[in-house]
Protein backbone atom coordinates (compact mmCIF):
# COMPACT_ATOMS: atom_id res chain seq x y z
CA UNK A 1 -3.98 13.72 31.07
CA UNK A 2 -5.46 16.98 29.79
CA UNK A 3 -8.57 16.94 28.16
CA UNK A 4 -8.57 18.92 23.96
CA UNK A 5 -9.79 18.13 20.78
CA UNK A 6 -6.55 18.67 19.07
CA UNK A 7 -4.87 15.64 18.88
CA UNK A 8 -1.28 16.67 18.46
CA UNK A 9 -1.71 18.66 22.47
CA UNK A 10 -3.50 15.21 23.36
CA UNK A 11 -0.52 12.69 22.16
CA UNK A 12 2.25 15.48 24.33
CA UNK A 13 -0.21 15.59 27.25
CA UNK A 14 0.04 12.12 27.50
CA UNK A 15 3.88 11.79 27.21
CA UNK A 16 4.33 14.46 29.37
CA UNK A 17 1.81 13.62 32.09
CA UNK A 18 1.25 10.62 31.63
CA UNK A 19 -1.24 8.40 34.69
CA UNK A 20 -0.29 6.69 37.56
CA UNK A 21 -0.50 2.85 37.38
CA UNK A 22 -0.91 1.44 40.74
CA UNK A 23 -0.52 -1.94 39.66
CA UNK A 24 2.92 -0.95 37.72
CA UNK A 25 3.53 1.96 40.65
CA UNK A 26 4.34 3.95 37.79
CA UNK A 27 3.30 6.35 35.66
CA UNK A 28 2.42 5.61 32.10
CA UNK A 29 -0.78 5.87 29.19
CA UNK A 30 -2.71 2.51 28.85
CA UNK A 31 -1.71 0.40 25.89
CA UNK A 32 -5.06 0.95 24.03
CA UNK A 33 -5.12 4.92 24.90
CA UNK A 34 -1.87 5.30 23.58
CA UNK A 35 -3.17 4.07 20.36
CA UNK A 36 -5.96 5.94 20.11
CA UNK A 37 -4.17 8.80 20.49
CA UNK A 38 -2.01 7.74 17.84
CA UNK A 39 -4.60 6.92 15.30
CA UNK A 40 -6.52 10.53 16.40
CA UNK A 41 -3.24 12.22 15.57
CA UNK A 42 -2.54 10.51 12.20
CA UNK A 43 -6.06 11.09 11.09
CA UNK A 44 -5.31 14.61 11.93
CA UNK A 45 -2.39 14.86 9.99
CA UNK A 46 -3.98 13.29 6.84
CA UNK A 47 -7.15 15.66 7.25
CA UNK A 48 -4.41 18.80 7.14
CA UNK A 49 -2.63 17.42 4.19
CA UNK A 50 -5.98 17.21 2.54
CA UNK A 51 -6.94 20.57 3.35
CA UNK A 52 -3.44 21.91 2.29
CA UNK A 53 -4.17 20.29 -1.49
CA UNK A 54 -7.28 22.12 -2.01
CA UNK A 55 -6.03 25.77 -0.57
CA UNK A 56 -3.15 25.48 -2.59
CA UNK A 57 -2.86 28.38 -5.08
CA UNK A 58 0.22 26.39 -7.47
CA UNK A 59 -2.37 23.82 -7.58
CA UNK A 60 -4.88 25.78 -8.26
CA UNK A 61 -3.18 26.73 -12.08
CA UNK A 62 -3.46 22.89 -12.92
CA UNK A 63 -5.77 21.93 -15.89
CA UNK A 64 -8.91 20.32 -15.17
CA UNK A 65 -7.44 16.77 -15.65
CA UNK A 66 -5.29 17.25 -13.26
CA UNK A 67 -6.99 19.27 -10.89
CA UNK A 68 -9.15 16.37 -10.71
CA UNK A 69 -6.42 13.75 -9.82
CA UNK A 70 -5.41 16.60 -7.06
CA UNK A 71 -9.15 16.47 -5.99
CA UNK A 72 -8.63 12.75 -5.30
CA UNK A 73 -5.90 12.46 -3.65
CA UNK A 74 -7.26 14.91 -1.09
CA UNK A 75 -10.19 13.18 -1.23
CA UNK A 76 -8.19 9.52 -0.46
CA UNK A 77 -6.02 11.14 2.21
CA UNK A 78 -10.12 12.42 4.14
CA UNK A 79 -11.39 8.91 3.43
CA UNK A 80 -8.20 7.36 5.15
CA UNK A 81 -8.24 9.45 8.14
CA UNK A 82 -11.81 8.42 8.87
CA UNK A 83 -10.60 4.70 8.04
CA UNK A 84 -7.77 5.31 11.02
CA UNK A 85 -10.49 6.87 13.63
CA UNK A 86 -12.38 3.84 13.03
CA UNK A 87 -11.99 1.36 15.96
CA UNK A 88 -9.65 -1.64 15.34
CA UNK A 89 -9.70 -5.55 16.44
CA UNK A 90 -5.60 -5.22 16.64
């Protein structure tokens, strides 16, 4: 699989070349990679969403109440991605 930081090129490398098992004799991602690569690509799309509600000029025209209920939900959607990147017992 190819090495990148984005996540999204990371999860298709790995479906598209995916390793050689020898003990399977064929080729597929490890269980736990698979879900890493998952949980990297989730967190990625929560961080975008995030970043989407503060450039957003319509939101922008809100009042201050709720501009501040937009703030938080951004702010929810950052603290969840770094929740998901955070290694699992499961």
């Amino acid at each position: 699989m190819a090495t990148t930081t984005d996540p999204r090129i990371a999860v298709l490398s790995a479906m598209a070349y995916p390793p050689y098992n020898e003990t399977s004799e064929s080729r597929c991602t490890p269980w736990a990679e698979a879900v890493k690569l998952l949980a990297d690509y989730r967190a990625a799309v929560l961080r975008e969403a995030a970043d989407r509600l503060d450039e957003s000029e319509t939101l922008r025209d809100l009042t201050d109440d709720h501009m501040h209920d937009v703030n938080a939900a951004a702010n929810e959607l950052r603290r969840m991605a770094s929740e998901e990147t955070r290694p699992s017992d499961g």
